[in-house]
PDB file of N, CA and C in Angstrom:
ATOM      1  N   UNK A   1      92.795 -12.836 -40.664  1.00  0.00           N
ATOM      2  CA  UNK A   1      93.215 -11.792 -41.569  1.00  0.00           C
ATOM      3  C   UNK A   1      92.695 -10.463 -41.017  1.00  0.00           C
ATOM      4  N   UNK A   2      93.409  -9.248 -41.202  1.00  0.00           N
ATOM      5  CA  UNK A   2      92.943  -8.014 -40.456  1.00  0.00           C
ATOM      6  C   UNK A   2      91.912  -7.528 -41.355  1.00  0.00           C
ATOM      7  N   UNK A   3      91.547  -6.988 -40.837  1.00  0.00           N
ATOM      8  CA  UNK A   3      90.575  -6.271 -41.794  1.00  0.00           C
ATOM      9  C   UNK A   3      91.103  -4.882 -43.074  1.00  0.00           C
ATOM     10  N   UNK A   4      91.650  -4.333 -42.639  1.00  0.00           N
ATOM     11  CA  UNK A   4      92.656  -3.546 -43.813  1.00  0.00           C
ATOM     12  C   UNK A   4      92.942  -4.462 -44.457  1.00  0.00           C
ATOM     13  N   UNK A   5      93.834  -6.033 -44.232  1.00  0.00           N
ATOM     14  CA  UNK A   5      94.271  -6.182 -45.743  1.00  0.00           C
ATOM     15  C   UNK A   5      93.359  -6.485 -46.175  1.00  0.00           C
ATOM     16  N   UNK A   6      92.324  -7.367 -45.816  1.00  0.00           N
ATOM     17  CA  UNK A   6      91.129  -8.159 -46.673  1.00  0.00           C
ATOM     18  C   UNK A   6      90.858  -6.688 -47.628  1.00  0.00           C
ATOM     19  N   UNK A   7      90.615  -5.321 -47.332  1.00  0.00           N
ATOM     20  CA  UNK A   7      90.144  -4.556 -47.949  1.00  0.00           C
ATOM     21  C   UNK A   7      90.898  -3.781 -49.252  1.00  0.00           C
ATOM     22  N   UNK A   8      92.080  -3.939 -48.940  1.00  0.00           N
ATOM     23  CA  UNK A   8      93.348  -3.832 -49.640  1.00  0.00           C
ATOM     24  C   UNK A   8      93.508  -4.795 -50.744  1.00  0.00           C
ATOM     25  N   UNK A   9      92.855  -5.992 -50.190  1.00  0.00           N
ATOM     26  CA  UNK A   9      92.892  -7.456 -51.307  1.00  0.00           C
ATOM     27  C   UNK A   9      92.116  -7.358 -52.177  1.00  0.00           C
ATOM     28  N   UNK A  10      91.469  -6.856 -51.685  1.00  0.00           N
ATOM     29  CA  UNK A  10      89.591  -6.220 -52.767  1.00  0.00           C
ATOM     30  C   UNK A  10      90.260  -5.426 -53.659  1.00  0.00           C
ATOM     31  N   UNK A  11      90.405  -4.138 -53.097  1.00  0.00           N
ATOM     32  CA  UNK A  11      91.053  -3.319 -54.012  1.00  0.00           C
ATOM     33  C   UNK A  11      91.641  -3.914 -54.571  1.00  0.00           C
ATOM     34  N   UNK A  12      92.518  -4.760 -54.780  1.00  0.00           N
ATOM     35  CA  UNK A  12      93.707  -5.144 -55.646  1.00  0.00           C
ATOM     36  C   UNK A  12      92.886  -6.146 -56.399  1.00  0.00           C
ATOM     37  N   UNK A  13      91.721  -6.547 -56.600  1.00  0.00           N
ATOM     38  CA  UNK A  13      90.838  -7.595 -57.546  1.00  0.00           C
ATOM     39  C   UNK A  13      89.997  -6.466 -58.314  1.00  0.00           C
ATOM     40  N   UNK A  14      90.009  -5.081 -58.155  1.00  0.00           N
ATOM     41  CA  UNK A  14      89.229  -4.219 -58.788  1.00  0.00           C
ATOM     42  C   UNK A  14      88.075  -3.723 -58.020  1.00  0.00           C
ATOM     43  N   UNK A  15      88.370  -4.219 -56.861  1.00  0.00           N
ATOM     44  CA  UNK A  15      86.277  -3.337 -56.356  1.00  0.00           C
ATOM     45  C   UNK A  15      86.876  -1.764 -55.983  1.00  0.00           C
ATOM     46  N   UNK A  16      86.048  -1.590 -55.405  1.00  0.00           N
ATOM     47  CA  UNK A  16      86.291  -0.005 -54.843  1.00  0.00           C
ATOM     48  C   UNK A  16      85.279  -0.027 -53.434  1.00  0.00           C
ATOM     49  N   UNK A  17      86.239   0.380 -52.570  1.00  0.00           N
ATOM     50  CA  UNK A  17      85.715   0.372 -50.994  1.00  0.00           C
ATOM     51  C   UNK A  17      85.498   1.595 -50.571  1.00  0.00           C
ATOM     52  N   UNK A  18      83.448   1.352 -50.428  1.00  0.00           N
ATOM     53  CA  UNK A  18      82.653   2.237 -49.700  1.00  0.00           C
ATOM     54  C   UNK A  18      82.117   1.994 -48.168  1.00  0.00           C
ATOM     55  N   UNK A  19      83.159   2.998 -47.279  1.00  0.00           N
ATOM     56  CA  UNK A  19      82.617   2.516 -46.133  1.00  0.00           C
ATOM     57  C   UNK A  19      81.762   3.737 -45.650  1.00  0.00           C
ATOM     58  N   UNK A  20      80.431   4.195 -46.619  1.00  0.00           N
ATOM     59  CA  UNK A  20      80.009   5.430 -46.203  1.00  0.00           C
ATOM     60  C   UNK A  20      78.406   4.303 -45.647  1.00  0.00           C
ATOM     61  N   UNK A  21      78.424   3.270 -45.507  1.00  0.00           N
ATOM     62  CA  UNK A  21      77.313   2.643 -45.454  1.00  0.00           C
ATOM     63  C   UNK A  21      76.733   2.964 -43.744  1.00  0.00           C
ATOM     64  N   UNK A  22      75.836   2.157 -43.465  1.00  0.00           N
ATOM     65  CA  UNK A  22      75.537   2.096 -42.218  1.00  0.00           C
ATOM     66  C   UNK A  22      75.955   1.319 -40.972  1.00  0.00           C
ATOM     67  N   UNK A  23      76.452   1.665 -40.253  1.00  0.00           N
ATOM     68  CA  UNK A  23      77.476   0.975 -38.990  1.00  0.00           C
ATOM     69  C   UNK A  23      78.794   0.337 -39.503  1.00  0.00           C
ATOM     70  N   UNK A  24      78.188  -1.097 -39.008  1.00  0.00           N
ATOM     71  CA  UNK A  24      79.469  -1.700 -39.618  1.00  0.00           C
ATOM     72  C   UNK A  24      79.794  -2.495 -40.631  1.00  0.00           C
ATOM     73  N   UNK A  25      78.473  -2.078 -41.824  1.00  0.00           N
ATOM     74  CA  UNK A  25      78.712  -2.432 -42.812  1.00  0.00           C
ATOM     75  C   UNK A  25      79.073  -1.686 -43.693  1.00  0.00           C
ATOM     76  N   UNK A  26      79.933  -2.620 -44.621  1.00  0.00           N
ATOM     77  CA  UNK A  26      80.698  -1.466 -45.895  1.00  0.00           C
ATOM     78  C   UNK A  26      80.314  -2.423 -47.160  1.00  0.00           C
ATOM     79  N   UNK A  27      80.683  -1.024 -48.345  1.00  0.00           N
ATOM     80  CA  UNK A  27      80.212  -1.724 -49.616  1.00  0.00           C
ATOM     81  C   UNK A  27      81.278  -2.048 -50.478  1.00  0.00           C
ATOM     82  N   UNK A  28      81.345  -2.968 -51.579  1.00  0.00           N
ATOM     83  CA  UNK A  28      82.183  -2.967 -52.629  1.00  0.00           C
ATOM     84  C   UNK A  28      81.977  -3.064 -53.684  1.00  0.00           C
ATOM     85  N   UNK A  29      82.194  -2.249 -54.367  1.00  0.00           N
ATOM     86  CA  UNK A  29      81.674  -2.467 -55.682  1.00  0.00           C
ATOM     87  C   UNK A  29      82.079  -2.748 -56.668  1.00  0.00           C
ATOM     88  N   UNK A  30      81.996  -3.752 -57.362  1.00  0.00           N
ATOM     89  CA  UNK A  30      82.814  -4.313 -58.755  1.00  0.00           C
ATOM     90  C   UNK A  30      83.342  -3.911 -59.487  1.00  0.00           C
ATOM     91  N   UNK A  31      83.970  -4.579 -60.266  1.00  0.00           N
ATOM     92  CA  UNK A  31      84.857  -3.936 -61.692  1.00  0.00           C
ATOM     93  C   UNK A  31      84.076  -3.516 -62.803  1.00  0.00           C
ATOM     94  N   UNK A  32      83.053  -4.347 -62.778  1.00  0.00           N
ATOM     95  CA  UNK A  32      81.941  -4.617 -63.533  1.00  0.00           C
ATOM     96  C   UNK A  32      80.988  -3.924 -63.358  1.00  0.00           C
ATOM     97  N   UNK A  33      80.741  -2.686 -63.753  1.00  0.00           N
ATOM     98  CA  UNK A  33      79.731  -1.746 -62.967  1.00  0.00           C
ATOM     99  C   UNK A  33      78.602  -2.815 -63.624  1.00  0.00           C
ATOM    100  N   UNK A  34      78.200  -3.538 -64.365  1.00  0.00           N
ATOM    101  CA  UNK A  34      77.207  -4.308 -64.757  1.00  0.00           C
ATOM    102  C   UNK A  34      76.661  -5.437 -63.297  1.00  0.00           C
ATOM    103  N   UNK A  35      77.382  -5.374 -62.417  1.00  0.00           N
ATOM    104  CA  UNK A  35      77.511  -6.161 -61.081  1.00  0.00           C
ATOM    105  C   UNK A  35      77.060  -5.793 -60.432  1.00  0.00           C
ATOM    106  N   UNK A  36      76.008  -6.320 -59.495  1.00  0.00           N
ATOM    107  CA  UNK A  36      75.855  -5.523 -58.207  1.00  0.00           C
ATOM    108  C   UNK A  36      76.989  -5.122 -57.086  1.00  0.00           C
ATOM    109  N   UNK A  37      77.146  -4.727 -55.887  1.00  0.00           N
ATOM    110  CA  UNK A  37      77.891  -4.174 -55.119  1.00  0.00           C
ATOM    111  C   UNK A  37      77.808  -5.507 -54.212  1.00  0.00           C
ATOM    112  N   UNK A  38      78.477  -5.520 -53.274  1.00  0.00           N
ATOM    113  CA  UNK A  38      78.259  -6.872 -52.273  1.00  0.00           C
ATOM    114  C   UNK A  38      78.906  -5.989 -50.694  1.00  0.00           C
ATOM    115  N   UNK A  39      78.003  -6.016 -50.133  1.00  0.00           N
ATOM    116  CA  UNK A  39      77.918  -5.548 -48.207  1.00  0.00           C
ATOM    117  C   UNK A  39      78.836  -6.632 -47.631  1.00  0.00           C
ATOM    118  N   UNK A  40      79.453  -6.285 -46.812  1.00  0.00           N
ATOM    119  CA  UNK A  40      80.269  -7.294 -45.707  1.00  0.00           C
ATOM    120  C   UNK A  40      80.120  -6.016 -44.299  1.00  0.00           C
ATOM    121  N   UNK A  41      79.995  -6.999 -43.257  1.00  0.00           N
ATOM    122  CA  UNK A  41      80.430  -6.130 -41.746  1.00  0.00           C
ATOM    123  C   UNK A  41      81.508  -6.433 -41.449  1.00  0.00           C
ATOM    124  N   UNK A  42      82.177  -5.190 -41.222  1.00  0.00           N
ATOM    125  CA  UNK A  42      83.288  -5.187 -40.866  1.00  0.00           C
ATOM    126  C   UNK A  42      83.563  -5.827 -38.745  1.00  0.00           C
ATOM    127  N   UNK A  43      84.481  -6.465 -38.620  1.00  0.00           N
ATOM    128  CA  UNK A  43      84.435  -7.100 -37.452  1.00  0.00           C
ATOM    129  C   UNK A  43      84.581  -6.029 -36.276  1.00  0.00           C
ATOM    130  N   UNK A  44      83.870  -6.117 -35.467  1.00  0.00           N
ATOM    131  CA  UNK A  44      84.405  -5.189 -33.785  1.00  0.00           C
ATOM    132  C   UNK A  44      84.398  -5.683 -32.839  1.00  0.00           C
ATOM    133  N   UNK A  45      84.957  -5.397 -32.022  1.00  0.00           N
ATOM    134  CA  UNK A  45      86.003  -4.159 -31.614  1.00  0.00           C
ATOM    135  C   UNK A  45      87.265  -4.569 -32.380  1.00  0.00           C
ATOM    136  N   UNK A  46      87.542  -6.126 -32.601  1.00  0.00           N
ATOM    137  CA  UNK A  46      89.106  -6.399 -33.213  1.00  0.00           C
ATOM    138  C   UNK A  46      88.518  -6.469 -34.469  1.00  0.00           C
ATOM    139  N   UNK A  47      89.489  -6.092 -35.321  1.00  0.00           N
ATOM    140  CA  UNK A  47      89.111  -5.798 -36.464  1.00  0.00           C
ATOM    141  C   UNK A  47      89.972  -6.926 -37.432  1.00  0.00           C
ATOM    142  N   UNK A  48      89.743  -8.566 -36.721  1.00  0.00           N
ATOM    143  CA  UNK A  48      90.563  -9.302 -37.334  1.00  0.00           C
ATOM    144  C   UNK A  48      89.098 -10.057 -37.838  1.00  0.00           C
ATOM    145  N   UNK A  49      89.714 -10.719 -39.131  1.00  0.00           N
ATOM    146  CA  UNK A  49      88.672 -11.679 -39.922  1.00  0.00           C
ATOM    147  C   UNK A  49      88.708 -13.041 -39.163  1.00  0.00           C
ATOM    148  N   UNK A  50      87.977 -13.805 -38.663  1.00  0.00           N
ATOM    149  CA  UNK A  50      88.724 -15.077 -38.121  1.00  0.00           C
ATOM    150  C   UNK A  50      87.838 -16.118 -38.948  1.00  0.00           C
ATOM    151  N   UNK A  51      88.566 -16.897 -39.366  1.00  0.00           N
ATOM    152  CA  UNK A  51      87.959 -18.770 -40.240  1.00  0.00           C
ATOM    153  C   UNK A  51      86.740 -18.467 -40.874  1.00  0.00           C
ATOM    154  N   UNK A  52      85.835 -18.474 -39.776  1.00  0.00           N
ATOM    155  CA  UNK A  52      84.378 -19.336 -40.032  1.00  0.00           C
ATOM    156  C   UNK A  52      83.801 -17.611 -40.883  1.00  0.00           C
ATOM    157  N   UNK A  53      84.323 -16.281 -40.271  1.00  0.00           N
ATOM    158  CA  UNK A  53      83.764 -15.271 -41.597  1.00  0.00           C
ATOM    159  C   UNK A  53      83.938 -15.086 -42.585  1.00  0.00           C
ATOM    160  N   UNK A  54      85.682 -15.628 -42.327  1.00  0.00           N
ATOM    161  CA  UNK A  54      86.638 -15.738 -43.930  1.00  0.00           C
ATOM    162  C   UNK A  54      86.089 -16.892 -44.601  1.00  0.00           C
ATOM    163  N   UNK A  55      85.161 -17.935 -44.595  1.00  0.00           N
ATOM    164  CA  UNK A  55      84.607 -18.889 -44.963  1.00  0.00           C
ATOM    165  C   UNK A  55      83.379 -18.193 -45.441  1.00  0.00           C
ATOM    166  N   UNK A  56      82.375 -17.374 -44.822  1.00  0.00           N
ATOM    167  CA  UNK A  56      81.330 -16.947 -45.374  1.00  0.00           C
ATOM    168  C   UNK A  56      81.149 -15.976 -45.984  1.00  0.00           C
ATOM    169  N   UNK A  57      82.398 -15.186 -46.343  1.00  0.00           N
ATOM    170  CA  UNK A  57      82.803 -14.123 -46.966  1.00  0.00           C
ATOM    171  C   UNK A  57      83.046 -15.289 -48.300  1.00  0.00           C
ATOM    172  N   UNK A  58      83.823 -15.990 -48.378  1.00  0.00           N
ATOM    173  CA  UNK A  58      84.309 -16.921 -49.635  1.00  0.00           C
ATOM    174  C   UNK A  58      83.105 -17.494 -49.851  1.00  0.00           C
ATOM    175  N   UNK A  59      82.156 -18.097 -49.472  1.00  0.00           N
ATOM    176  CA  UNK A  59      80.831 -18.628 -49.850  1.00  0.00           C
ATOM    177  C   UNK A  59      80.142 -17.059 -50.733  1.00  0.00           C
ATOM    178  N   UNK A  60      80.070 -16.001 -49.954  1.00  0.00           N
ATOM    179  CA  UNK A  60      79.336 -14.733 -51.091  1.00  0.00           C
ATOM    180  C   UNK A  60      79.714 -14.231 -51.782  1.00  0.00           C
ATOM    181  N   UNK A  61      81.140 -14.262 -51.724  1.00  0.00           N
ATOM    182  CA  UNK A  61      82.007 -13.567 -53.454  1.00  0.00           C
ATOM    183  C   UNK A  61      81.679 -15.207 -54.421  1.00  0.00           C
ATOM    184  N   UNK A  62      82.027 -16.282 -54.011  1.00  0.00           N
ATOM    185  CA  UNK A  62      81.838 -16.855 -55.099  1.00  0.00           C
ATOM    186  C   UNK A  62      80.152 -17.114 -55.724  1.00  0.00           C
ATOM    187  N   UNK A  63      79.329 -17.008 -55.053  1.00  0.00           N
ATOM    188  CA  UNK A  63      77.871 -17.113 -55.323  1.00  0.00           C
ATOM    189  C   UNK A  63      77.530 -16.259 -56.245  1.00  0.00           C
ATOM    190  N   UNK A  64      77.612 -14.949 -55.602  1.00  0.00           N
ATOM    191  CA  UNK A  64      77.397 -13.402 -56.254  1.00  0.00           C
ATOM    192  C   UNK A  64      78.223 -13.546 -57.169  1.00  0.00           C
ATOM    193  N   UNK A  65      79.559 -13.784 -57.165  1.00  0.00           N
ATOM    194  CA  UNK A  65      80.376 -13.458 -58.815  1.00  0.00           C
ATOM    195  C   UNK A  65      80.604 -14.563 -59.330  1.00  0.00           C
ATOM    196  N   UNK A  66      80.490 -15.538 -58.919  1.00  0.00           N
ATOM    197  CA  UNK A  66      80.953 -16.954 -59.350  1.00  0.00           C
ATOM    198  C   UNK A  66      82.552 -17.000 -59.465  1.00  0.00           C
ATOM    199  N   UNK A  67      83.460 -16.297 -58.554  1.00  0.00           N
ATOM    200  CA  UNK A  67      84.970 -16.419 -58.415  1.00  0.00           C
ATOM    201  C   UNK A  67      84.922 -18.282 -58.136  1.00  0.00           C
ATOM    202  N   UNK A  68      86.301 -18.268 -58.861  1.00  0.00           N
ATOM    203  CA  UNK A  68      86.796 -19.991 -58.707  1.00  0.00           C
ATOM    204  C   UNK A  68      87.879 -20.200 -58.019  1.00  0.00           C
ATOM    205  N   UNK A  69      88.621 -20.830 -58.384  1.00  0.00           N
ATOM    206  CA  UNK A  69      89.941 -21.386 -57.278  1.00  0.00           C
ATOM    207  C   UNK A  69      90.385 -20.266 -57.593  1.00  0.00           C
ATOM    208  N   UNK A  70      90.462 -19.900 -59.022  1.00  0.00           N
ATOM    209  CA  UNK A  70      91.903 -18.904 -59.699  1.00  0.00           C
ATOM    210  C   UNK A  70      91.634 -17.406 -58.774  1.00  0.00           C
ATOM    211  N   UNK A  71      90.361 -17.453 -58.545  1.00  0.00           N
ATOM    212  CA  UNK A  71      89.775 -16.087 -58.161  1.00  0.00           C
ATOM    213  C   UNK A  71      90.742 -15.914 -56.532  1.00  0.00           C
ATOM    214  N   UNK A  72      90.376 -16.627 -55.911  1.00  0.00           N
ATOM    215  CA  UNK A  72      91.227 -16.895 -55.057  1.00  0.00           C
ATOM    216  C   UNK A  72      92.171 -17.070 -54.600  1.00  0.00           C
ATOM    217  N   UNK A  73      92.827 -17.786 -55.337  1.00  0.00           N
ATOM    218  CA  UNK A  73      94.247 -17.534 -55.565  1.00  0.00           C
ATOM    219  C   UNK A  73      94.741 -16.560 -55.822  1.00  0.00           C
ATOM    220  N   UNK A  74      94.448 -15.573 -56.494  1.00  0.00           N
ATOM    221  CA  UNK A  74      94.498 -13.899 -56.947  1.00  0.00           C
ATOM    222  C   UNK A  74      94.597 -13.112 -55.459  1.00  0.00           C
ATOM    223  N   UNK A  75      93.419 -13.375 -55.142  1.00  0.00           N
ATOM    224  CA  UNK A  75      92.888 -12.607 -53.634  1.00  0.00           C
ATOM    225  C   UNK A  75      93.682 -12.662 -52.999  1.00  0.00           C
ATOM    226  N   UNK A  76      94.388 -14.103 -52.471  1.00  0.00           N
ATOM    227  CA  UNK A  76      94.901 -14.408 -51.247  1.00  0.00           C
ATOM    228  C   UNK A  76      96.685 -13.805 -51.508  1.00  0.00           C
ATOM    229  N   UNK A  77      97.255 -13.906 -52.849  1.00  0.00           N
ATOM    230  CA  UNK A  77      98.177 -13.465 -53.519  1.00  0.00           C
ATOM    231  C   UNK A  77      98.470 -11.909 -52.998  1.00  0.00           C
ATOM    232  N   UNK A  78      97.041 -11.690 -53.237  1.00  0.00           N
ATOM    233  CA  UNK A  78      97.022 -10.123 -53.333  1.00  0.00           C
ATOM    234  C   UNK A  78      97.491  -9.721 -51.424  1.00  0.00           C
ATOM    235  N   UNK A  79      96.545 -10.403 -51.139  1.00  0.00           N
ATOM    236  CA  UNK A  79      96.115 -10.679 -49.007  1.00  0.00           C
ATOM    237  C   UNK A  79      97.720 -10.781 -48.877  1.00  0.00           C
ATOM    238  N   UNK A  80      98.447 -11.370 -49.041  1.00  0.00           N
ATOM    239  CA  UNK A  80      99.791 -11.765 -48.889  1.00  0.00           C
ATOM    240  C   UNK A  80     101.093 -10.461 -49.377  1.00  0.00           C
ATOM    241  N   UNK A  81     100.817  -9.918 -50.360  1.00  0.00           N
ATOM    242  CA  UNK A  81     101.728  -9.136 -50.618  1.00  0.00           C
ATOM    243  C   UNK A  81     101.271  -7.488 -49.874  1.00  0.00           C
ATOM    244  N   UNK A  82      99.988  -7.337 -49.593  1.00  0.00           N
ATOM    245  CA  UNK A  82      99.531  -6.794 -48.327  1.00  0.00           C
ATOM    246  C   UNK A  82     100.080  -6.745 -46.997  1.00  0.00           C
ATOM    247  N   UNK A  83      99.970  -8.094 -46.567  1.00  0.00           N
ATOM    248  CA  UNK A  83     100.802  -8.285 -45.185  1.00  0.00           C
ATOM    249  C   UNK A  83     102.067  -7.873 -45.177  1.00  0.00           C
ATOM    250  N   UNK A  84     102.859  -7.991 -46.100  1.00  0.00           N
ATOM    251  CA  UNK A  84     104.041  -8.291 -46.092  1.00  0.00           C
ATOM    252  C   UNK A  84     104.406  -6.347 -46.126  1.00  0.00           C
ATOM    253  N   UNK A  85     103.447  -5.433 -46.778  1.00  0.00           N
ATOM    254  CA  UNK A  85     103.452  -4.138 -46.731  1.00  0.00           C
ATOM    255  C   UNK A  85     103.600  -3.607 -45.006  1.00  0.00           C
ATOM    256  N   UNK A  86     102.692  -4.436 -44.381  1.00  0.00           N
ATOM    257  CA  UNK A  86     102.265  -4.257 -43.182  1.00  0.00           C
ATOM    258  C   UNK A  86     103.154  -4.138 -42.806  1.00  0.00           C
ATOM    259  N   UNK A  87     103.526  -5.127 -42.284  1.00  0.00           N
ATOM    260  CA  UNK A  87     105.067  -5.812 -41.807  1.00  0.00           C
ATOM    261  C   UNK A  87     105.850  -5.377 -41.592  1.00  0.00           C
TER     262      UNK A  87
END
């Protein structure tokens, strides 16, 4: 997954994308201002997500927010009508 849509997918679940952080990490911050924010590094030089991050990215949204299948399903919904913008 590129990295724009993953960020685009966020947006579209409600966070709000801060990439004023340090290097190549960026922040997001919930819908829920009652939530903490959650850091991800963004990938370089290619700025594609590949498996095993898109796996540990899905291990810390669901920990931190407790997202479920549905949550996901949302996301990837969202990831999808993204691409298809791309496109």
């Amino acid at each position: 997954m590129k990295w724009e849509v993953f960020v685009k997918a966020m947006q579209g679940m409600g966070f709000t994308y801060d990439p004023s952080t340090a290097g190549s990490s960026v922040k997001f911050d919930p819908p829920d201002k009652k939530d903490s924010s959650i850091t991800f590094h963004k990938p370089h030089p290619d700025p594609t997500l590949q498996g095993t991050m898109l796996l540990e990215f899905r291990r810390r949204l669901q920990r931190q927010y407790g997202w479920t299948t549905e949550h996901f399903a949302k996301f990837e919904a969202e990831a999808h009508a993204v691409e298809e913008e791309v496109d």
